[in-house]
Protein backbone atom coordinates (compact mmCIF):
# COMPACT_ATOMS: atom_id res chain seq x y z
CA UNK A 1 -30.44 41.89 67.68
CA UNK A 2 -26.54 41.61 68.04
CA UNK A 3 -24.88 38.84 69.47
CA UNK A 4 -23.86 40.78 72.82
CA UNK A 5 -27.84 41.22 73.50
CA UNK A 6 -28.00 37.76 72.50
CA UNK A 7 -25.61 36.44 74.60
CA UNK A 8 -26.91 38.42 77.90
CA UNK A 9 -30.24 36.45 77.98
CA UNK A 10 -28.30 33.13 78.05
CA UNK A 11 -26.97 34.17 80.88
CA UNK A 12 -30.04 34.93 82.41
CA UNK A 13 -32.21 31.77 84.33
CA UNK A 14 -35.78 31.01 82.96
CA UNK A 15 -38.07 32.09 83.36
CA UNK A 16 -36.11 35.96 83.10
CA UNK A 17 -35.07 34.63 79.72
CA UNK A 18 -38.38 34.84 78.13
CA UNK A 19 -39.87 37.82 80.34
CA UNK A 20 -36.83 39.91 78.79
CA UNK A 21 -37.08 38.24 75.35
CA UNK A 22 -40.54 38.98 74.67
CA UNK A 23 -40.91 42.71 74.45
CA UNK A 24 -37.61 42.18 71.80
CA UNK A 25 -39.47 39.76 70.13
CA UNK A 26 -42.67 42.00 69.68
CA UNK A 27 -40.09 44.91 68.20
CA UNK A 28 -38.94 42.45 65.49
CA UNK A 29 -41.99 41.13 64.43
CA UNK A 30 -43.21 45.06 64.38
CA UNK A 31 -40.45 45.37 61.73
CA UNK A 32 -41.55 42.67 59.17
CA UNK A 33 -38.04 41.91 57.96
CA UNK A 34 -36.73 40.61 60.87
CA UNK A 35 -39.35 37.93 61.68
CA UNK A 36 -37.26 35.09 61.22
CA UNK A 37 -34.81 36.27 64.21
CA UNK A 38 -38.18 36.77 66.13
CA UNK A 39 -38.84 33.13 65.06
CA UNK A 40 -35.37 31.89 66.33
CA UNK A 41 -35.66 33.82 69.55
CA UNK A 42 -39.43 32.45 70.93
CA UNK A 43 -37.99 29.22 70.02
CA UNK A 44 -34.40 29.33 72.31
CA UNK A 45 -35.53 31.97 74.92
CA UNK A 46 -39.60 31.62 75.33
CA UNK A 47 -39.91 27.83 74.61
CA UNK A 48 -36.37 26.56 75.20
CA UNK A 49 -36.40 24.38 72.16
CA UNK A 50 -33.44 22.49 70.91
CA UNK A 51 -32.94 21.63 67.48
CA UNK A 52 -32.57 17.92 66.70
CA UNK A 53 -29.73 16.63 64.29
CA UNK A 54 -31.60 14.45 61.25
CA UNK A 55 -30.24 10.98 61.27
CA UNK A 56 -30.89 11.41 57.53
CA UNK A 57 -29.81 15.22 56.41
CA UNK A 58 -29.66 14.59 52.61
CA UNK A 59 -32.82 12.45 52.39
CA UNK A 60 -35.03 15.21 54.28
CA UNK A 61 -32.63 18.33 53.76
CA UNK A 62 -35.02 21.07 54.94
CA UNK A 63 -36.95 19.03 57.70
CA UNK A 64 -35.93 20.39 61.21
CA UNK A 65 -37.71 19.22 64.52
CA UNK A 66 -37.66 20.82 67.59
CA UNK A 67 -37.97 19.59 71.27
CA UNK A 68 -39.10 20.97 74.17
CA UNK A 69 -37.15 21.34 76.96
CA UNK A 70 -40.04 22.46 79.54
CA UNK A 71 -40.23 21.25 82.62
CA UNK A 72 -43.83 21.02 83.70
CA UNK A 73 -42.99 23.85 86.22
CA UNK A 74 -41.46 25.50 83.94
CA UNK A 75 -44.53 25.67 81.49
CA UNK A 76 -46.50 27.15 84.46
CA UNK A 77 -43.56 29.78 84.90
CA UNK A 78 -44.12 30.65 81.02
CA UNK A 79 -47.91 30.71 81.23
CA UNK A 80 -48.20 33.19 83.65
CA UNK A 81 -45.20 35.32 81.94
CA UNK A 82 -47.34 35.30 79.09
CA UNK A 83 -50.23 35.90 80.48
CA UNK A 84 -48.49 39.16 82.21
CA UNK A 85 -47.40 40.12 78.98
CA UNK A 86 -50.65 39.89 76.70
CA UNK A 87 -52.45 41.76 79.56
CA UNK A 88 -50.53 45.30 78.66
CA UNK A 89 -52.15 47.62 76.65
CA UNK A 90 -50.94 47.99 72.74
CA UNK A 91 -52.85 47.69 69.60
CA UNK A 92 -54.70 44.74 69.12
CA UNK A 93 -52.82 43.62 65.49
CA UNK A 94 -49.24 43.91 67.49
CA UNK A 95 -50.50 41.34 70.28
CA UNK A 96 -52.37 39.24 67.28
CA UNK A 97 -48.91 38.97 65.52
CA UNK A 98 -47.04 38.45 68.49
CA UNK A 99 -49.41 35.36 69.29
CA UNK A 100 -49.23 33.83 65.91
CA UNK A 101 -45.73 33.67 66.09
CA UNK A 102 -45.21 32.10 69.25
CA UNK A 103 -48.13 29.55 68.62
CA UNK A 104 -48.86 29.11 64.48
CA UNK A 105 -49.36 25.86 63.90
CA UNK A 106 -46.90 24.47 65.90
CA UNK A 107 -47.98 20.79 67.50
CA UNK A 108 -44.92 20.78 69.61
CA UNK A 109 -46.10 24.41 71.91
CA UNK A 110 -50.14 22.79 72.72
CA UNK A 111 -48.94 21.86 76.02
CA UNK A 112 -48.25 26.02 77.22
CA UNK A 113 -51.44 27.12 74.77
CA UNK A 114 -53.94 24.83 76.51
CA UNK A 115 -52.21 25.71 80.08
CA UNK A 116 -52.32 29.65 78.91
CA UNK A 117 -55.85 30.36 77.74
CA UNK A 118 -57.35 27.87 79.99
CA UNK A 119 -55.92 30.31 82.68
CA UNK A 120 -57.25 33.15 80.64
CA UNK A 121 -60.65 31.82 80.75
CA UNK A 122 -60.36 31.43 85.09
CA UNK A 123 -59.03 35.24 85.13
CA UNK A 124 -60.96 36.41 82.13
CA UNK A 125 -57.85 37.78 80.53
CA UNK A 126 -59.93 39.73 77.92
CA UNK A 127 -56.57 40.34 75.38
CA UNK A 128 -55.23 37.07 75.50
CA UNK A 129 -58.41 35.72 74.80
CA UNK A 130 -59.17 38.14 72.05
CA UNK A 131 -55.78 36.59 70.45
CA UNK A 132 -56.59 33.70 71.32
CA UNK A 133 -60.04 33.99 69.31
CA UNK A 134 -58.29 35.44 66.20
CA UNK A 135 -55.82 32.37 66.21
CA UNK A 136 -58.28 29.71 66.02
CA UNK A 137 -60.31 31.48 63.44
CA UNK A 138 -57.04 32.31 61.33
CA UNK A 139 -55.93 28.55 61.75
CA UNK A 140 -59.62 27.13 61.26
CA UNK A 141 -62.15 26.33 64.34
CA UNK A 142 -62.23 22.80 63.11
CA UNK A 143 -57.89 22.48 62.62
CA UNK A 144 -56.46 19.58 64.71
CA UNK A 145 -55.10 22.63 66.82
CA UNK A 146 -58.47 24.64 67.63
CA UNK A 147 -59.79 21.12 68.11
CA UNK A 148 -57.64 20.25 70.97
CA UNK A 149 -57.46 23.55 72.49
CA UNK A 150 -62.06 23.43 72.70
CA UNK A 151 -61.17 19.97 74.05
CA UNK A 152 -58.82 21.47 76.97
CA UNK A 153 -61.70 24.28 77.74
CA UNK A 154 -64.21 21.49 77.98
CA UNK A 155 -61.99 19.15 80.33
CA UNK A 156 -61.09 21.90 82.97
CA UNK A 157 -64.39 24.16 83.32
CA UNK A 158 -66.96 21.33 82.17
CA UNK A 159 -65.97 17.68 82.63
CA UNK A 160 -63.91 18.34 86.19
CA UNK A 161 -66.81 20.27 87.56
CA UNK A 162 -69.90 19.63 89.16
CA UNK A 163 -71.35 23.25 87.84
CA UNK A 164 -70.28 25.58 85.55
CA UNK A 165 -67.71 28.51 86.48
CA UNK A 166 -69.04 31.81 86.40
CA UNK A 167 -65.72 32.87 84.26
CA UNK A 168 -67.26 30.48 81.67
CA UNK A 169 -71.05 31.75 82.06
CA UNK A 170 -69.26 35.03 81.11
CA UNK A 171 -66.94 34.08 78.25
CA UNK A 172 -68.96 35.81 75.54
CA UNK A 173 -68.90 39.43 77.29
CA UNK A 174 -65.47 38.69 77.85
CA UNK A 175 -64.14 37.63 74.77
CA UNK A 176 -66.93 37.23 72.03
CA UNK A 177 -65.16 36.49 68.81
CA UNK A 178 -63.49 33.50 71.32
CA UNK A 179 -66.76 31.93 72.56
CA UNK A 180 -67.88 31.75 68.96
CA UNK A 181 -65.12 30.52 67.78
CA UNK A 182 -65.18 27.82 70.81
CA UNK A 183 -68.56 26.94 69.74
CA UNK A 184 -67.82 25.95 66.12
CA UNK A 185 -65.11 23.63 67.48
CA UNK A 186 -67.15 21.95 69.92
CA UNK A 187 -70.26 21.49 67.72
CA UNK A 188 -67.32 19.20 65.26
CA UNK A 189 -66.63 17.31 68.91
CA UNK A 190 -70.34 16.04 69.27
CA UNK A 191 -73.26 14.97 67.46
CA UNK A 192 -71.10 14.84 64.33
CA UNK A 193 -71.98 11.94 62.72
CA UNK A 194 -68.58 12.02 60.21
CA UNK A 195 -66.99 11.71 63.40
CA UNK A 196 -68.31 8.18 63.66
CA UNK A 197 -71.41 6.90 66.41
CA UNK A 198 -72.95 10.01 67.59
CA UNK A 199 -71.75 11.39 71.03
CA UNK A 200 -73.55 13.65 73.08
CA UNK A 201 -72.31 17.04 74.03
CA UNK A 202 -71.60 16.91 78.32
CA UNK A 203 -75.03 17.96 79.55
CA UNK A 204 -72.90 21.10 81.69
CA UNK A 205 -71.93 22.16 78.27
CA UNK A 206 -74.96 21.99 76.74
CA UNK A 207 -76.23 24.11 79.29
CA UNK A 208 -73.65 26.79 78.74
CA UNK A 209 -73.66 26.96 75.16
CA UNK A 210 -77.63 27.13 75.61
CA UNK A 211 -77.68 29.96 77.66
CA UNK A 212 -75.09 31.90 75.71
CA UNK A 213 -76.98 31.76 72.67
CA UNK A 214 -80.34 32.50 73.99
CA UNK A 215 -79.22 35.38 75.77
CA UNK A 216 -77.12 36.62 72.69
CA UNK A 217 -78.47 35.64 69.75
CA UNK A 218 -75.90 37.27 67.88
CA UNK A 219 -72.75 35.99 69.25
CA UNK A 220 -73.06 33.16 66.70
CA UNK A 221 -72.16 36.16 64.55
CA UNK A 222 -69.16 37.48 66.23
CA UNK A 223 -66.11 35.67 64.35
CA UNK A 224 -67.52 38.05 61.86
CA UNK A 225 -66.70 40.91 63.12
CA UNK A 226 -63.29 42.81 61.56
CA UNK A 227 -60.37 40.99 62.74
CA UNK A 228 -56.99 43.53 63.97
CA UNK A 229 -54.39 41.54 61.28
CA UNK A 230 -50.87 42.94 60.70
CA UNK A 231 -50.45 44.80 58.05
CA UNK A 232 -50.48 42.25 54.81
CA UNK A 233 -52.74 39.79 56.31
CA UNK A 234 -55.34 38.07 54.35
CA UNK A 235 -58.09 36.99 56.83
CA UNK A 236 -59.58 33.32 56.59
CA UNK A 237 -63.11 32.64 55.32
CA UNK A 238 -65.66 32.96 58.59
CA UNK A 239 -67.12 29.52 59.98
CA UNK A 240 -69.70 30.17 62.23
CA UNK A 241 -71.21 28.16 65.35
CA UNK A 242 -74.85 28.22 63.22
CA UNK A 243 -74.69 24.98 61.09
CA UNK A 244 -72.98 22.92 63.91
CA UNK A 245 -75.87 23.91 66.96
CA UNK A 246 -78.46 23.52 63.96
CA UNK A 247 -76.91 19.61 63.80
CA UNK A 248 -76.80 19.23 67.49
CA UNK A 249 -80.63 20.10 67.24
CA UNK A 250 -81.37 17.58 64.84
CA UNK A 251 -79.52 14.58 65.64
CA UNK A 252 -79.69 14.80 69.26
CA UNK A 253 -83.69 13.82 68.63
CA UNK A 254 -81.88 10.45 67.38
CA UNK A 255 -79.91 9.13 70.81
CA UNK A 256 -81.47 11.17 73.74
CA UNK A 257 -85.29 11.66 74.62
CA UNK A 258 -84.16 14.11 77.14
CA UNK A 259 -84.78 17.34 75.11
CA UNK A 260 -85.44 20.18 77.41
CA UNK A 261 -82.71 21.90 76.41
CA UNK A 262 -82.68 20.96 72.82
CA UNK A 263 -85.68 22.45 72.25
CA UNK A 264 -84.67 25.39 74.07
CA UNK A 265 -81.46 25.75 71.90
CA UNK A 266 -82.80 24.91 68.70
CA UNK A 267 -85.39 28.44 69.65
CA UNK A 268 -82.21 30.38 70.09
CA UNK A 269 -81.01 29.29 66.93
CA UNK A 270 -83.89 30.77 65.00
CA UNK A 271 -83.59 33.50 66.52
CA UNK A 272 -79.84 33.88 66.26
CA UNK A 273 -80.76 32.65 62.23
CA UNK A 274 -83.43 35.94 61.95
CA UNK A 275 -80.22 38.13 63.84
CA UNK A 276 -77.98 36.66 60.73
CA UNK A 277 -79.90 38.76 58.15
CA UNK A 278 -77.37 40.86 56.02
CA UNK A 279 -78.17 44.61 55.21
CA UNK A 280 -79.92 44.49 51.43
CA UNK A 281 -76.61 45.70 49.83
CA UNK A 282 -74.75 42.65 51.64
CA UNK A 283 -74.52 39.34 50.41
CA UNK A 284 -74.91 36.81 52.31
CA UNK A 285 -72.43 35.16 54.81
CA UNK A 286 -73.39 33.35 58.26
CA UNK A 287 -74.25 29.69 56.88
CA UNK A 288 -72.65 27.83 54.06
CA UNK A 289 -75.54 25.22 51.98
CA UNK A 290 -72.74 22.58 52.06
CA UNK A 291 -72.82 22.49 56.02
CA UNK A 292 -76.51 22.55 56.30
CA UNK A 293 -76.07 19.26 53.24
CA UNK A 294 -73.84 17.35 55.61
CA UNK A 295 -76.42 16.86 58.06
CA UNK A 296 -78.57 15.58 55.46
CA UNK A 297 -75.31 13.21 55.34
CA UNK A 298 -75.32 12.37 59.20
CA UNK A 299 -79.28 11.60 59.06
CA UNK A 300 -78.92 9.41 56.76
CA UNK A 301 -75.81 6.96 58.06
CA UNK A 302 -77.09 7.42 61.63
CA UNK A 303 -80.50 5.97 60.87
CA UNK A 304 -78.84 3.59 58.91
CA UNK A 305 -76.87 2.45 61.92
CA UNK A 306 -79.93 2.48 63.92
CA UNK A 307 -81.39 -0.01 61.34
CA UNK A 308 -78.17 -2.21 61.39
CA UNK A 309 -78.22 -2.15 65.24
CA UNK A 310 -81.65 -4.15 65.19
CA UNK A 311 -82.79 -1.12 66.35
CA UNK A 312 -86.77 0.32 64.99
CA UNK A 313 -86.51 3.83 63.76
CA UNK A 314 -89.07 5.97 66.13
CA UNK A 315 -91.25 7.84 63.58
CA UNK A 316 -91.83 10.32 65.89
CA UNK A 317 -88.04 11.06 66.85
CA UNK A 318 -87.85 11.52 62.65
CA UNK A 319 -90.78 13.53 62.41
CA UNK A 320 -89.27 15.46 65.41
CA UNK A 321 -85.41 15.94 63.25
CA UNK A 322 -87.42 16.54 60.11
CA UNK A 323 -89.45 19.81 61.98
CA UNK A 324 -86.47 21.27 63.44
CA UNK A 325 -84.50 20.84 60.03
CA UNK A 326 -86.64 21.91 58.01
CA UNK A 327 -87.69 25.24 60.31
CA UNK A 328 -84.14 25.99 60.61
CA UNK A 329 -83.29 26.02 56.80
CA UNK A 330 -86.59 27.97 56.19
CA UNK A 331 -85.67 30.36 58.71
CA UNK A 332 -81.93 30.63 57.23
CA UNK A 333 -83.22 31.31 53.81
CA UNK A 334 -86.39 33.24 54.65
CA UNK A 335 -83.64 35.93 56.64
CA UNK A 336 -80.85 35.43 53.53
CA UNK A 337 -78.53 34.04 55.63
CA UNK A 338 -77.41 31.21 53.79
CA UNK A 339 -74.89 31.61 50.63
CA UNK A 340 -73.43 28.82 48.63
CA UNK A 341 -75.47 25.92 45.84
CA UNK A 342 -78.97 26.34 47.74
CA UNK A 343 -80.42 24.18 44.85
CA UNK A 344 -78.00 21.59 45.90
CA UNK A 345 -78.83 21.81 49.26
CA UNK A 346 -82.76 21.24 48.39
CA UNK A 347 -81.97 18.48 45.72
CA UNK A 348 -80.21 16.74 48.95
CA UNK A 349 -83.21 17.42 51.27
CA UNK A 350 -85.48 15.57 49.02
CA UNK A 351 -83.41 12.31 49.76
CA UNK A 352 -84.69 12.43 53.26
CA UNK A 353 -87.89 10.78 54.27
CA UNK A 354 -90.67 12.43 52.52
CA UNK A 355 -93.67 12.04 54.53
CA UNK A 356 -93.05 15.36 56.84
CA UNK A 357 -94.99 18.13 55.54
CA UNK A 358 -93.39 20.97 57.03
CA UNK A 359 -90.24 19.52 55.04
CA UNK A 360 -91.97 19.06 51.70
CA UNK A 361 -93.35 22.68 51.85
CA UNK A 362 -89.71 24.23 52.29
CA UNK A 363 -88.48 21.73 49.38
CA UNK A 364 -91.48 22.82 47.19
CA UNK A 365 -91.14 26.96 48.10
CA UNK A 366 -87.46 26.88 47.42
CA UNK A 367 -87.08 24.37 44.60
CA UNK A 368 -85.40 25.48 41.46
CA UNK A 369 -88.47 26.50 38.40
């Protein structure tokens, strides 16, 4: 880009700035070796960033921060600019580049992500969301990131309403690979007992995420489906929704009696655990041992809590987590779902209470000769 072109969009007022800079932008990232002019153009013409002088330049000699000069109505100018933009048609690993650049890992842009694909999900932009799917699986479901964005989704569609949206309900035959991937970060918000005291999911949410699954079983497989990635690209080990709704089966038994749709969840995750089963020539790839052992982790220091708490341990709330645990791990390695130290993982069920049968014959079947 020469410095005449350069200088004609700083004439121009914002939001024409970054309407006219994008389509540049998305040419320059196209050709790989001028990225780093892409880079400098999102951050003076789409986000208005100003680079801040270090007090400090030869202590921290390559740090540079950015701020923001966005004016709240000027982040809802951007946001729908965006959203106009992701909505044309073009192959799927131009728009996928285009959105990691303008969003990576940068703290400082959360405030226009949330904004943008929480408008996605009320218009049910289908390629933003698509983008938006691939970025959170690319950065990790469970990043600091991903986290806040699930937390966003949850605020607007579940926590400021009295019923669900039917732009929600529909999320997964919208944008699949993004409802999965918004399922493995909200199963790390609740019932996570690394987390600290277990917190329930919101019971709205619970609802949605119930009837997703148990009307697709297999969209807790869809972040495995082939990602579009620019040319180069190495994509990011899969993390699926599985081991997280298996943990929100299990523990909720420990801090709610109200189980309705527990029980109906933890039946569409058996079901989505038989859908999991790789083709014989596959190995397998939909849930890691090591997840399934950290719930082994959370039973243990939440019913050690209980006990500190002066509260009695209901034997029939254990029995309860023990049936659906064990089911669900028999089910994951009767379909050959499950990849990673599986002898681990049954060394570390035998640490939990022993006197549930259904447990003891899954520990038995699968333990090492």
């Amino acid at each position: 880009m020469s410095n005449q072109e350069r200088q004609l969009l700083r004439k121009k007022d914002f939001p024409d700035t970054a309407r006219d800079a994008l389509p540049i932008i998305e040419n320059l990232i196209i050709n790989r070796n001028k990225h780093d002019t892409a880079m400098d153009l999102i951050a003076e013409f789409v986000f208005r960033e100003r680079k801040d002088d270090q007090r400090n330049p030869q202590q921290y000699p390559k740090v540079q921060q950015f701020t923001s000069r966005l004016s709240s109505i000027e982040e809802f100018q951007l946001v729908l600019v965006l959203c106009n933009f992701f909505s044309r048609p073009g192959p799927d690993a131009t728009r996928n580049a285009v959105f990691f650049s303008l969003f990576g890992g940068s703290v400082g842009r959360t405030s226009v992500l949330n904004k943008l694909i929480s408008t996605a999900v009320s218009g049910s932009i289908a390629p933003l969301l698509c983008a938006a799917g691939t970025w959170m699986q690319q950065l990790g479901c469970t990043s600091l990131l991903s986290l806040e964005l699930a937390q966003c989704i949850v605020k607007d569609f579940i926590i400021f309403s009295n019923k669900s949206s039917e732009q929600l309900k529909s999320l997964p035959m919208v944008a699949p690979r993004f409802a999965a991937n918004f399922m493995t970060a909200v199963t790390d918000l609740y019932l996570n007992g690394e987390k600290g005291q277990l917190v329930a999911p919101p019971d709205l949410l619970l609802d949605v995420i119930t009837e997703w699954v148990s009307e697709n079983p297999a969209l807790c497989l869809a972040s495995q489906q082939p990602m579009a990635l620019p040319s180069g690209a190495i994509a990011m080990p899969v993390v699926t929704p599985l081991a997280g709704l298996i943990r929100w089966c299990v523990l909720s038994l420990l801090i709610t009696n109200k189980q309705d749709l527990y029980s109906k969840l933890h039946l569409a995750v058996l079901q989505s655990l038989l859908e999991a089963t790789p083709p014989l020539t596959a190995p397998p790839s939909a849930l890691n041992a090591q997840h399934l052992g950290l719930i082994v982790n959370s039973l243990h220091a939440e019913m050690e809590s209980l006990l500190k708490r002066g509260k009695s341990l209901n034997k029939e709330y254990i029995h309860s987590c023990l049936e659906r645990f064990a089911q669900a791990v028999q089910v994951g390695l009767t379909s050959r779902c499950i990849f990673g130290n599986i002898p681990q993982l049954v060394c570390r069920l035998e640490t939990l209470p022993n006197k549930n049968k259904l447990m003891q014959i899954v520990i038995i079947a699968n333990k090492p000769t």
